[in-house]
Protein backbone atom coordinates (compact mmCIF):
# COMPACT_ATOMS: atom_id res chain seq x y z
CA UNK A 1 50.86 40.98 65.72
CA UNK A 2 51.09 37.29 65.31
CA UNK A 3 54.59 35.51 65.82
CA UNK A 4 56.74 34.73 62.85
CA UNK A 5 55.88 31.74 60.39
CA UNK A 6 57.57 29.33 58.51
CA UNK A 7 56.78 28.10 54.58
CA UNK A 8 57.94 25.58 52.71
CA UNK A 9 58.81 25.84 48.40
CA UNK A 10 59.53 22.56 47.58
CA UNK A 11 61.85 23.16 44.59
CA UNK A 12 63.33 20.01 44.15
CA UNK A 13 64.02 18.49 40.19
CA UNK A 14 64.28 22.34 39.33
CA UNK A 15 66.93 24.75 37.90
CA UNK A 16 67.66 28.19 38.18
CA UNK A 17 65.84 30.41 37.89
CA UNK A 18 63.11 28.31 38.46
CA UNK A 19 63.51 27.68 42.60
CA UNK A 20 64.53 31.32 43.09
CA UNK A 21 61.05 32.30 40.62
CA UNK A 22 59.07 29.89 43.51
CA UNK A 23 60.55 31.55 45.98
CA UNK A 24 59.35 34.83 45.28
CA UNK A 25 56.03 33.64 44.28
CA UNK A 26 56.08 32.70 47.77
CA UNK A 27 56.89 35.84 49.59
CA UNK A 28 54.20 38.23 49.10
CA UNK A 29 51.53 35.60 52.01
CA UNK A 30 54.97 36.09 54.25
CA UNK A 31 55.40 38.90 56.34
CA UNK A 32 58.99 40.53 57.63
CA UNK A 33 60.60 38.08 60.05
CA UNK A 34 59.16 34.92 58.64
CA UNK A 35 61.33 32.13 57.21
CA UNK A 36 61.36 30.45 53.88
CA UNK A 37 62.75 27.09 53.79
CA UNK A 38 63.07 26.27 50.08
CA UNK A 39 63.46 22.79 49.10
CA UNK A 40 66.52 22.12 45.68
CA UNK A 41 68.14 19.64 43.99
CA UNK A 42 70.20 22.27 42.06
CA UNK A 43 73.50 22.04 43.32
CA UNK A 44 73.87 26.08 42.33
CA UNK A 45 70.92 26.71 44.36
CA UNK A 46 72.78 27.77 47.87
CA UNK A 47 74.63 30.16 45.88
CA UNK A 48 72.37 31.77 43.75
CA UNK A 49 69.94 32.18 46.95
CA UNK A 50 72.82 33.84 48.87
CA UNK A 51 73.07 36.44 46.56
CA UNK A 52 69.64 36.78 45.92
CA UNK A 53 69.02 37.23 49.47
CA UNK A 54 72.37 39.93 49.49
CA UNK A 55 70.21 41.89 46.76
CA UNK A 56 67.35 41.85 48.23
CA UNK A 57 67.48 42.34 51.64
CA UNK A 58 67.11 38.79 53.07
CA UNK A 59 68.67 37.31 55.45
CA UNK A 60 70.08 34.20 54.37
CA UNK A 61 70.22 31.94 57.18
CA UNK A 62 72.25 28.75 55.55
CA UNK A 63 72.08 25.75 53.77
CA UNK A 64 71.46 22.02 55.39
CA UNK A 65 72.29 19.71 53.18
CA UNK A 66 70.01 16.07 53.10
CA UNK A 67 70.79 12.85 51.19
CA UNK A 68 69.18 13.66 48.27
CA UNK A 69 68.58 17.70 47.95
CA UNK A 70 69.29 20.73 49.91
CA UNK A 71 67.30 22.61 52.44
CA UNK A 72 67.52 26.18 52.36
CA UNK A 73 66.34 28.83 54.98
CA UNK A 74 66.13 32.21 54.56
CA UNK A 75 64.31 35.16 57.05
CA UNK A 76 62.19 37.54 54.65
CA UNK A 77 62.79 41.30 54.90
CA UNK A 78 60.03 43.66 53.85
CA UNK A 79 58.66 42.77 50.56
CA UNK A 80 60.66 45.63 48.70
CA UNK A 81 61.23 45.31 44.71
CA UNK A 82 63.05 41.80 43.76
CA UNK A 83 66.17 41.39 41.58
CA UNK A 84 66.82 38.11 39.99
CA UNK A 85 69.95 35.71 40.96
CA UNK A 86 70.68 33.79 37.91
């Protein structure tokens, strides 16, 4: 069992649903316990990944916000059917 990872979606000049469509494109090379930092200039973005993560089953693990976009981190669940957010 290897230790959990870390990935990076660099979303940034994108708007829903586009960040939250990257961000599942992203989760099926991740494995349960392994965090997705997503990368968004979409000032919505925190929000709509909150409830995405609510529907889905991921932890969402808060939003850190830097001069210019926002850095989002999540902890992936298992990989069960996905649900939009926007």
């Amino acid at each position: 069992m290897r230790p959990p990872q870390s990935a990076i979606v660099d979303a940034r000049d994108e708007v829903c649903p586009v960040p939250l469509t990257l961000a599942e494109a992203r989760l099926p090379g991740l494995l349960p316990g392994d965090e997705l930092i997503v990368l968004c200039t979409d000032p919505a973005a925190p929000i709509d990944f909150e409830a995405w993560c609510l529907a889905n089953g991921h932890n969402y693990l808060g939003v850190t916000e830097k001069p210019t976009w926002s850095e989002i981190k999540l902890r992936v669940a298992s990989q069960g059917p996905m649900q939009s957010g926007c």
